[in-house]
N, C-alpha and C. Protein backbone atom coordinates (compact mmCIF):
# COMPACT_ATOMS: atom_id res chain seq x y z
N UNK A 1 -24.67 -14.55 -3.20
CA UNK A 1 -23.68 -13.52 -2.95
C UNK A 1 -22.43 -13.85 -3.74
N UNK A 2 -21.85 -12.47 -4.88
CA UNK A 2 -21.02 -13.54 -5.49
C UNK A 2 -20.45 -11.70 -5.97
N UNK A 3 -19.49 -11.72 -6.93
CA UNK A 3 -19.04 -10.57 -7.22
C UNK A 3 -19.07 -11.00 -8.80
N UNK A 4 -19.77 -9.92 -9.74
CA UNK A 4 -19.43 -10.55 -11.12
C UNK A 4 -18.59 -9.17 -12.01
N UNK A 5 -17.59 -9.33 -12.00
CA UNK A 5 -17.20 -8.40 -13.41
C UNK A 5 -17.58 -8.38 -14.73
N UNK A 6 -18.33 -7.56 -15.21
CA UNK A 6 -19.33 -6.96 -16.10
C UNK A 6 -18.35 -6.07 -16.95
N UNK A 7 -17.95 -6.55 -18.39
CA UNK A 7 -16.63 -6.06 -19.08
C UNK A 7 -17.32 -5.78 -20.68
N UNK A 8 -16.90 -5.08 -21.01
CA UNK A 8 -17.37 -4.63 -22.65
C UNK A 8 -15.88 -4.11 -22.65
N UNK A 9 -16.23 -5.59 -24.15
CA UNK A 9 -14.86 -5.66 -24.67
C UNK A 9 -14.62 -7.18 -25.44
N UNK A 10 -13.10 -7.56 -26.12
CA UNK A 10 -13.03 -8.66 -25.90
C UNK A 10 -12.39 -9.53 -24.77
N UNK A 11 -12.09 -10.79 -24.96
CA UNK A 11 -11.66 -11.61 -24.40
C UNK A 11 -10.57 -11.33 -23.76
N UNK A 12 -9.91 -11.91 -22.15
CA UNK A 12 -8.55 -11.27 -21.58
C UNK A 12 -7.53 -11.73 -22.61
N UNK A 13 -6.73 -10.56 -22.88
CA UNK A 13 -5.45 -10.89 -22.97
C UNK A 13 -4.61 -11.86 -22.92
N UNK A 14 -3.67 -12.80 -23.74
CA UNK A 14 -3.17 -13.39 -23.01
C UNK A 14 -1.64 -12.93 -22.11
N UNK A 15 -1.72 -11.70 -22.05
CA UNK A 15 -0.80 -11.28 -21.30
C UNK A 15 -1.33 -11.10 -19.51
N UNK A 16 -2.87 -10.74 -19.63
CA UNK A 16 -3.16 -10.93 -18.76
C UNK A 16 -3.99 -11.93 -18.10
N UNK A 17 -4.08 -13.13 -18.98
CA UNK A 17 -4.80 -14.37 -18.70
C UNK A 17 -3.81 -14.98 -16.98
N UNK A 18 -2.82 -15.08 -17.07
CA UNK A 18 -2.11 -15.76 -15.79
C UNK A 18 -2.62 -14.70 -14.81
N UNK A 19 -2.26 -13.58 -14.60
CA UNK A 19 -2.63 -13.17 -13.25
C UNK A 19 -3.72 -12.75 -12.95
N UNK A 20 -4.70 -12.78 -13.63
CA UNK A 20 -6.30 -12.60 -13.68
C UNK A 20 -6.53 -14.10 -12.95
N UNK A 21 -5.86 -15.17 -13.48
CA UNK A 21 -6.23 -16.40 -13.15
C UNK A 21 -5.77 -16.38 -11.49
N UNK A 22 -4.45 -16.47 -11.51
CA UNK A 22 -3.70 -16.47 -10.08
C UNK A 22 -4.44 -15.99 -9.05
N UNK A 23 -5.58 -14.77 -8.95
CA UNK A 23 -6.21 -14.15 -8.11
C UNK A 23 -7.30 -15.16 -7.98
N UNK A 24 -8.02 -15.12 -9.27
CA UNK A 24 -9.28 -15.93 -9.17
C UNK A 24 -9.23 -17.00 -8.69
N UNK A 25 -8.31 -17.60 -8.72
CA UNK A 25 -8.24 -18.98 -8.11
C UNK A 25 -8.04 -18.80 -6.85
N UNK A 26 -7.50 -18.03 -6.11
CA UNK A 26 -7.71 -17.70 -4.85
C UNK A 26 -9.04 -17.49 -3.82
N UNK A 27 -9.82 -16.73 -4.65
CA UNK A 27 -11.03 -16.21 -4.30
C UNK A 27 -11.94 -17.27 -3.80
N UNK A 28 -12.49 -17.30 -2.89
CA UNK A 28 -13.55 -18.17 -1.88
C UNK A 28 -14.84 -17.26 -1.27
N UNK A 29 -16.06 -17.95 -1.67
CA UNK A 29 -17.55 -16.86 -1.18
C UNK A 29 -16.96 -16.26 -0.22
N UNK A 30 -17.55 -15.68 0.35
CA UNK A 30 -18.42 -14.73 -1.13
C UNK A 30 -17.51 -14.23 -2.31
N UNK A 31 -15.97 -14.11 -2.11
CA UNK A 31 -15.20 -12.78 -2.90
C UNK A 31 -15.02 -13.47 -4.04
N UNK A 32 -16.29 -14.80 -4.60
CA UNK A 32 -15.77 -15.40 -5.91
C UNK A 32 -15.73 -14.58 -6.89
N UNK A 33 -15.54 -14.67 -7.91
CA UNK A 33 -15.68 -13.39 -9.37
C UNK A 33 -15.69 -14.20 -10.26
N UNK A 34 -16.56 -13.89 -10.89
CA UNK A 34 -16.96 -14.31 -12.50
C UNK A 34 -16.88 -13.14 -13.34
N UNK A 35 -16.47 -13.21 -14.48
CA UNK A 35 -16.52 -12.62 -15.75
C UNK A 35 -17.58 -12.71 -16.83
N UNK A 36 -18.17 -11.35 -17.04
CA UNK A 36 -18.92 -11.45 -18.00
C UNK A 36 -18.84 -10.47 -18.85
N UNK A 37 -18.20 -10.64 -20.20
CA UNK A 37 -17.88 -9.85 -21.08
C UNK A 37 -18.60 -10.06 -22.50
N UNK A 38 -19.30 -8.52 -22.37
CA UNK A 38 -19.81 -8.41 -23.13
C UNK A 38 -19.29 -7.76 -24.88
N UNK A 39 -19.65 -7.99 -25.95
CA UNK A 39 -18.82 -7.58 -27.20
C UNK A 39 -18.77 -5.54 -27.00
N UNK A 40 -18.10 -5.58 -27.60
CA UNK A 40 -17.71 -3.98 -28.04
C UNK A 40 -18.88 -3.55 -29.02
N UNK A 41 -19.11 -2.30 -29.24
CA UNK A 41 -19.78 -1.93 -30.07
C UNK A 41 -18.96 -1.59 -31.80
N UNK A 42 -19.47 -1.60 -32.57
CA UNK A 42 -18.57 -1.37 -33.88
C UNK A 42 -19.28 0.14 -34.38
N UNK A 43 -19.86 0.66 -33.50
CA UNK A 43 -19.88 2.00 -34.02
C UNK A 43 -18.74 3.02 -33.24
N UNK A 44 -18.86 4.24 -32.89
CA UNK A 44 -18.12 5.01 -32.31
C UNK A 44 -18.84 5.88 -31.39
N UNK A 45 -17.79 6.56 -30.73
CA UNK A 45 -18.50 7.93 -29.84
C UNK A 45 -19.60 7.62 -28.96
N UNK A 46 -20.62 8.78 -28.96
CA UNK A 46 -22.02 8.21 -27.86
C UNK A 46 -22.62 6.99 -28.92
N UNK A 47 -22.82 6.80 -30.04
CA UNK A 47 -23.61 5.56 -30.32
C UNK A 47 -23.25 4.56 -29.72
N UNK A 48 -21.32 4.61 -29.79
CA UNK A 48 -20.82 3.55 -29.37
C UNK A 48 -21.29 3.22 -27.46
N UNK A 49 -21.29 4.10 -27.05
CA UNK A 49 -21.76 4.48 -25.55
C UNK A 49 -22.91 4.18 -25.08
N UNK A 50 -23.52 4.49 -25.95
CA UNK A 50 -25.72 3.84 -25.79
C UNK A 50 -25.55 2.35 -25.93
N UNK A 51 -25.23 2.34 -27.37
CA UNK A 51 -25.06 0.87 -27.55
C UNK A 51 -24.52 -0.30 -26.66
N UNK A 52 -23.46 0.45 -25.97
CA UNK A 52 -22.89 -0.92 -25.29
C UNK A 52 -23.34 -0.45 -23.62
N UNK A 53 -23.96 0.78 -23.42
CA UNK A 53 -24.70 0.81 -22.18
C UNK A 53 -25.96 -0.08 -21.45
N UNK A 54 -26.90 0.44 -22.99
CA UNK A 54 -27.76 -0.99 -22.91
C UNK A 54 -27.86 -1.80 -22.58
N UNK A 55 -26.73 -3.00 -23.97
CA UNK A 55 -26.03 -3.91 -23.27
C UNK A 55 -25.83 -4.09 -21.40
N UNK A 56 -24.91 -3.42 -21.06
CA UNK A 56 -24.84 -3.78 -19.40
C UNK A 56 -25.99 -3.62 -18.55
N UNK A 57 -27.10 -2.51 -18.83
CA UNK A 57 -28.26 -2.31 -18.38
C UNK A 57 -29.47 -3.33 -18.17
N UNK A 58 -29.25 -4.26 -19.03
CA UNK A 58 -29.60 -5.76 -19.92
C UNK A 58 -29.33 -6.98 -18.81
N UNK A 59 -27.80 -6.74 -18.85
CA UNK A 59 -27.14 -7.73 -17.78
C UNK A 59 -27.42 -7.26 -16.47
N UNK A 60 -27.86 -6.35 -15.97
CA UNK A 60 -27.83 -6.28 -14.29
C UNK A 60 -29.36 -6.04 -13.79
N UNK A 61 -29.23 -6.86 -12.67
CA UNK A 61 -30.70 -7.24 -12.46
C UNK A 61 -30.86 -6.36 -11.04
N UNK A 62 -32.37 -5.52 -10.79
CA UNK A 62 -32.40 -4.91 -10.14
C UNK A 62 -31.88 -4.77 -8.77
N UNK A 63 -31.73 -6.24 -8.22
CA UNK A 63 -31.12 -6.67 -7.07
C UNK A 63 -29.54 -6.08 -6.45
N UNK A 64 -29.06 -5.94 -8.11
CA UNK A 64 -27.45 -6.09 -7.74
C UNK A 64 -27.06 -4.71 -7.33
N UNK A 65 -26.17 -4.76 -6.67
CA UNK A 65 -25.19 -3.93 -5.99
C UNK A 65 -24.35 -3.50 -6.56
N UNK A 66 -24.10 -2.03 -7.40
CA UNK A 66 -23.51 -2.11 -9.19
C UNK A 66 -22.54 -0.74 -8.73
N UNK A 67 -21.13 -1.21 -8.93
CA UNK A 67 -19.99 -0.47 -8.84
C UNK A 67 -19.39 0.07 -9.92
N UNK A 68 -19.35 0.69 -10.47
CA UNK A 68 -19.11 1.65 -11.43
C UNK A 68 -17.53 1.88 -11.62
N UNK A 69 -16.23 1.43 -12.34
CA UNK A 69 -15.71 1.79 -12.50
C UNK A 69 -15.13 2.97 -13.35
N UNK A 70 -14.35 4.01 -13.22
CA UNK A 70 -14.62 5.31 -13.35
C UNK A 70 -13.21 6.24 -12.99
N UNK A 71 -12.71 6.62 -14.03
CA UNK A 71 -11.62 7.59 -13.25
C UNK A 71 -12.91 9.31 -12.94
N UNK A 72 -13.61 8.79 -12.85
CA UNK A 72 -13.96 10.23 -12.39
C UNK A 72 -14.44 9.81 -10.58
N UNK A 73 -14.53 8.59 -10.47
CA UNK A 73 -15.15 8.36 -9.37
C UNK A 73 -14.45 8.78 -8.34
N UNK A 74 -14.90 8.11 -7.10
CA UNK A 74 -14.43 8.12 -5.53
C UNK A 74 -13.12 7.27 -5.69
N UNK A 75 -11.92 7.72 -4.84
CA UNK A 75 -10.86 6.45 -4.96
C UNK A 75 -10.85 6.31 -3.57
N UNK A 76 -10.83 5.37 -3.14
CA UNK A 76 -10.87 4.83 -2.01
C UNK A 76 -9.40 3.50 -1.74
N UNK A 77 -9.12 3.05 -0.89
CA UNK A 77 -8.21 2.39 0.20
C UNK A 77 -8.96 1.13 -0.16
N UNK A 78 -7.71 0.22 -0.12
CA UNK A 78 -8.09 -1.09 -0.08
C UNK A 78 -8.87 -1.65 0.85
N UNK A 79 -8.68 -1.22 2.21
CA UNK A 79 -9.37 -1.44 3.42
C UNK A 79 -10.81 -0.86 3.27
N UNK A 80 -10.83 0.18 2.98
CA UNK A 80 -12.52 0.39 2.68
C UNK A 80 -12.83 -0.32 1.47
N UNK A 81 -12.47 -0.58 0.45
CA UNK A 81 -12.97 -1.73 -0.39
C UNK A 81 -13.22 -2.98 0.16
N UNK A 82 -12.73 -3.33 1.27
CA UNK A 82 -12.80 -4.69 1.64
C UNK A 82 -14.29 -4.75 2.53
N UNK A 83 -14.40 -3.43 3.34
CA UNK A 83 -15.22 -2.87 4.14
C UNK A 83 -16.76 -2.65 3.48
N UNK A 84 -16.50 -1.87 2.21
CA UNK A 84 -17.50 -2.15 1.19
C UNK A 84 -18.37 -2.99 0.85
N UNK A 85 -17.04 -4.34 0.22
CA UNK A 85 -17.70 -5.63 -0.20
C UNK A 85 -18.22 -6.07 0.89
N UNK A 86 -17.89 -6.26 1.95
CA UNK A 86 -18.13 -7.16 3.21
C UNK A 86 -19.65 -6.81 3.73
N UNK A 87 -19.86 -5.94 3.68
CA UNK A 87 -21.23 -4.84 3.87
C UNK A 87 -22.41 -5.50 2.87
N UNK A 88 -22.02 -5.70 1.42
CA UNK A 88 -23.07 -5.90 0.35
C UNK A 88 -23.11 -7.45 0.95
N UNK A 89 -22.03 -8.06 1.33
CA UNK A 89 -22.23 -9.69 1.29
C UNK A 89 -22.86 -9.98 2.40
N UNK A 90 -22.61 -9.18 3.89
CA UNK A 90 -23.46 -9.25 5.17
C UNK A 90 -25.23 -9.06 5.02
N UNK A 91 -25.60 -8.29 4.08
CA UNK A 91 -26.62 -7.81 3.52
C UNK A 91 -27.53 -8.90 2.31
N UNK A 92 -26.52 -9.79 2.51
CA UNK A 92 -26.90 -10.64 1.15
C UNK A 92 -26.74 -10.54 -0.32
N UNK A 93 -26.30 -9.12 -0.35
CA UNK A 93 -26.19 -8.57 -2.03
C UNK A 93 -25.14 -9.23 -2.81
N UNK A 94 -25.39 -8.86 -4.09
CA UNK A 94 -24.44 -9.97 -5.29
C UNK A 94 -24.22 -8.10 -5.79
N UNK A 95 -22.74 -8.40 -5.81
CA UNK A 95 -21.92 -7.24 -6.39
C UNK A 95 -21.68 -7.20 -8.16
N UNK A 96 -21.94 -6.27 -8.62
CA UNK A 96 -21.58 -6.34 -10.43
C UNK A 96 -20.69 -5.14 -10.55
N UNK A 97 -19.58 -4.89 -10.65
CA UNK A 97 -18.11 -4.24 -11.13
C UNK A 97 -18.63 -4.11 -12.66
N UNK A 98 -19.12 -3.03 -12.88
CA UNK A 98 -19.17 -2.48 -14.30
C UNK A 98 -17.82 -1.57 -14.68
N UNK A 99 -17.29 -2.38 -15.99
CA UNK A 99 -16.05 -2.00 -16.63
C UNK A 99 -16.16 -1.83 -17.89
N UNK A 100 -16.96 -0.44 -18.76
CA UNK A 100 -17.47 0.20 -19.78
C UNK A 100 -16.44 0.31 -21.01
N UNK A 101 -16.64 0.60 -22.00
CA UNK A 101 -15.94 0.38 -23.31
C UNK A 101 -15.28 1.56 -23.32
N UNK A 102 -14.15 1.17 -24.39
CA UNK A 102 -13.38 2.35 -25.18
C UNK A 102 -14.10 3.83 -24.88
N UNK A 103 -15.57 4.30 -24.94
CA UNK A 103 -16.13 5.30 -24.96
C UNK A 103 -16.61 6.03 -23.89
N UNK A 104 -16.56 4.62 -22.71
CA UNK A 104 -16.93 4.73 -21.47
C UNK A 104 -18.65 4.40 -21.55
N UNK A 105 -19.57 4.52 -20.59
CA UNK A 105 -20.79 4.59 -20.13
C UNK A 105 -21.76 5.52 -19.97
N UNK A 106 -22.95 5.66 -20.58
CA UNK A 106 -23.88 7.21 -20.65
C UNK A 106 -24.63 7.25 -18.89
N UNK A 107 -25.20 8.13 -19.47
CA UNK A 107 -25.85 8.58 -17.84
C UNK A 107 -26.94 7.76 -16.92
N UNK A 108 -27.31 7.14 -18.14
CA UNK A 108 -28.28 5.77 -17.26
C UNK A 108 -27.50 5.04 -17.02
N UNK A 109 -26.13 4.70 -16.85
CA UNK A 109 -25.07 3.71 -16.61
C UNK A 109 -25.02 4.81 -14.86
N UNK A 110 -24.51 5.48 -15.36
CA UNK A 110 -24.09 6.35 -14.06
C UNK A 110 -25.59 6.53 -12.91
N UNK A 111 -26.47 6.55 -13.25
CA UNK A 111 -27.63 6.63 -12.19
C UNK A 111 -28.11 5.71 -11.49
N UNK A 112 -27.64 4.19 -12.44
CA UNK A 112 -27.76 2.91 -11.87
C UNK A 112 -26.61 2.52 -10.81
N UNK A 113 -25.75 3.26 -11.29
CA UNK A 113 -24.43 2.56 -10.23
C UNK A 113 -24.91 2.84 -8.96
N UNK A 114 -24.61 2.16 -7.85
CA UNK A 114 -24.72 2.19 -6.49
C UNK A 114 -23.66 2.84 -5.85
N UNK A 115 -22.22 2.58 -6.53
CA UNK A 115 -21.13 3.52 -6.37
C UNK A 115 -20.69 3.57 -7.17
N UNK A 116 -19.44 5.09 -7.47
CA UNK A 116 -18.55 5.07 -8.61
C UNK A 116 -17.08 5.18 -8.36
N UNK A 117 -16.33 3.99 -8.25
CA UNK A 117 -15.24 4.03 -7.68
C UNK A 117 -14.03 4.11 -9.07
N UNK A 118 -12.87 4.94 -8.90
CA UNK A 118 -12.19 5.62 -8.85
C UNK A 118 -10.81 4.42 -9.31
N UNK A 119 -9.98 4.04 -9.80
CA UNK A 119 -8.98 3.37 -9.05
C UNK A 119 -7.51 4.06 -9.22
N UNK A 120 -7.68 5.03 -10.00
CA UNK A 120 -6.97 6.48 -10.18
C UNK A 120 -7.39 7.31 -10.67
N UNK A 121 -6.84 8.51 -10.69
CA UNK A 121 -7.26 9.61 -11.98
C UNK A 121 -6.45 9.50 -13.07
N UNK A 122 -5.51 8.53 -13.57
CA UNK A 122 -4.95 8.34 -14.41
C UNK A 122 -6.14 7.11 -14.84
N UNK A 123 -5.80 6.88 -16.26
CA UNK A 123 -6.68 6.02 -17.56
C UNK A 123 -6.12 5.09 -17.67
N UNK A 124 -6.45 4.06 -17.69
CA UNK A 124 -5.46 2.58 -17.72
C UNK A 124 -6.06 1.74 -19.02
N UNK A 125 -5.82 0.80 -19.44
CA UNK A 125 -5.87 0.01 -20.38
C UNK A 125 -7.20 -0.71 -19.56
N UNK A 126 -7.88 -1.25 -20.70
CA UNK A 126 -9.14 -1.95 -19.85
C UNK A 126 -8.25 -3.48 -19.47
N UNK A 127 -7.36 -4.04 -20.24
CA UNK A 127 -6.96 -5.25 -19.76
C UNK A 127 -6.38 -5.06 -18.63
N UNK A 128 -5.11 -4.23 -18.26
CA UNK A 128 -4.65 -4.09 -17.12
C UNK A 128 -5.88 -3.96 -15.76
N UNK A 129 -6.94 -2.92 -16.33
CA UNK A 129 -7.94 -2.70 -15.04
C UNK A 129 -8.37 -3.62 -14.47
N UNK A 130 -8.75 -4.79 -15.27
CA UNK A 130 -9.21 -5.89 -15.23
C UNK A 130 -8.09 -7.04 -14.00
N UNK A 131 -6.97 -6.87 -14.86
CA UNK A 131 -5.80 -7.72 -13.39
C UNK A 131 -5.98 -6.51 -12.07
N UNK A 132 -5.44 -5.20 -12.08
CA UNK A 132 -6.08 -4.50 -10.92
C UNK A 132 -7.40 -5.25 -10.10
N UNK A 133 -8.81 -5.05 -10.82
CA UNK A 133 -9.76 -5.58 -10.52
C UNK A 133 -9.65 -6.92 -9.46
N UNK A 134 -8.79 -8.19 -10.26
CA UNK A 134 -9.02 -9.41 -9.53
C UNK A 134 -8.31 -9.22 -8.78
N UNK A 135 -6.76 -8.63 -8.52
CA UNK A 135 -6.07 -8.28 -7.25
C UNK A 135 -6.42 -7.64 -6.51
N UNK A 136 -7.00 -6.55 -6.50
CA UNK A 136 -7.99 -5.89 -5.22
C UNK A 136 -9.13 -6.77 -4.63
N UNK A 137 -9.79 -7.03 -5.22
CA UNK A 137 -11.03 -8.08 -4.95
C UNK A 137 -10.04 -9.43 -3.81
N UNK A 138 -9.15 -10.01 -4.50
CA UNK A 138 -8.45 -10.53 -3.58
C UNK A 138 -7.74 -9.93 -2.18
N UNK A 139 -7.42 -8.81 -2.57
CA UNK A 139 -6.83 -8.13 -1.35
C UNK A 139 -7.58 -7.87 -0.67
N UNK A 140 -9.08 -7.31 -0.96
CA UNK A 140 -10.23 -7.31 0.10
C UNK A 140 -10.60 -8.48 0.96
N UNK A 141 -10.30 -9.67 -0.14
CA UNK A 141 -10.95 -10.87 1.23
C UNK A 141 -9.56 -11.24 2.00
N UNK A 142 -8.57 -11.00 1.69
CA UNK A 142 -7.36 -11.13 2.81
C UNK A 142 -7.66 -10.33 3.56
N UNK A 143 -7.65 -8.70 3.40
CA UNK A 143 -8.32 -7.72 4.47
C UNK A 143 -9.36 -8.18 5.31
N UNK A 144 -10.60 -8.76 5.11
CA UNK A 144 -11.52 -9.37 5.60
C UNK A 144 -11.42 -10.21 6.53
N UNK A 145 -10.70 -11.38 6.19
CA UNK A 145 -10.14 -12.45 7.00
C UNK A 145 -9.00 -12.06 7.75
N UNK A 146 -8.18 -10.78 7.58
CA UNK A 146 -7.68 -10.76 9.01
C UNK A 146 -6.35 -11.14 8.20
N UNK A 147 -5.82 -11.83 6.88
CA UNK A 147 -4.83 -12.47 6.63
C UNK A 147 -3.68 -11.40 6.31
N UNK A 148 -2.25 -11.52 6.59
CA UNK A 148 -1.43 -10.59 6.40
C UNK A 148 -1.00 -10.35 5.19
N UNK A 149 -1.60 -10.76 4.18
CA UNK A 149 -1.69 -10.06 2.72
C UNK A 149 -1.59 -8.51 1.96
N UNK A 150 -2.40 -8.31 2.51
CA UNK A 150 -2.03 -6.34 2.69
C UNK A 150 -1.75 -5.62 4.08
N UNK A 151 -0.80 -5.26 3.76
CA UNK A 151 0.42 -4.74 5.07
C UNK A 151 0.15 -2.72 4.92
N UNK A 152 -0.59 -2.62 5.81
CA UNK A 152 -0.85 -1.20 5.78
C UNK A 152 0.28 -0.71 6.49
């Protein structure tokens, strides 16, 4: 049981290397997170989209519990995110946070997801999504544990 962020792209930022870190280092099982970033494609458009869909299709193994990041998705409350994760980890499941390229993800990306969550309808930078990412994930296991970390 483990949470892995699944990234097409390059390497973090070093603007966002510290607070990507700051979270992660927080994180304790289940709400650990690993990074797995995969390269960008050097074509464009849907090639670029197949191409690096694949790719993630490649990386996730039938087992996993595959969250779809997505401004088209569901946006949901930190508290039901926490509610979410807590559910896949009670269940035994290993969570994969798919975070798709410049072009986004084709439709076999979207049929595999288990959910497609939302984290606005505004478009963010994939590096920023990424610090979002480890701070929510953290805010869920404070939610979890009861800790006064997120103050509804």
């Amino acid at each position: 049981m483990s949470i892995t962020a699944l990234t097409v792209g390059k390497k973090h930022e070093p603007w966002v290397v510290d607070g990507i870190e700051r979270y992660t280092k927080r994180l304790r099982k289940p709400y650990d997170l690993t990074w797995k970033l995969l390269p960008h494609s050097v074509q464009s458009d849907d090639a670029a989209r197949d191409e690096e869909s694949t790719r993630i299709l490649r990386a996730l193994s039938p087992r996993d519990h595959v969250i779809l990041l997505d401004e088209r998705g569901t946006n949901i409350s930190s508290p039901q995110l926490a509610t979410r994760l807590q559910r896949r980890f009670d269940t035994g499941e290993s969570v994969v946070v798919v975070i798709g390229g410049a072009y986004g993800v084709n439709s076999h990306i979207h049929a595999r997801a288990d959910f497609t969550w939302s984290l606005s309808k505004l478009v963010f930078p994939h590096q920023l999504v990424r610090l979002i990412l480890a701070e929510q994930i953290y805010r869920a296991q404070e939610i979890s544990a009861g800790r006064p970390y997120h103050h509804s």
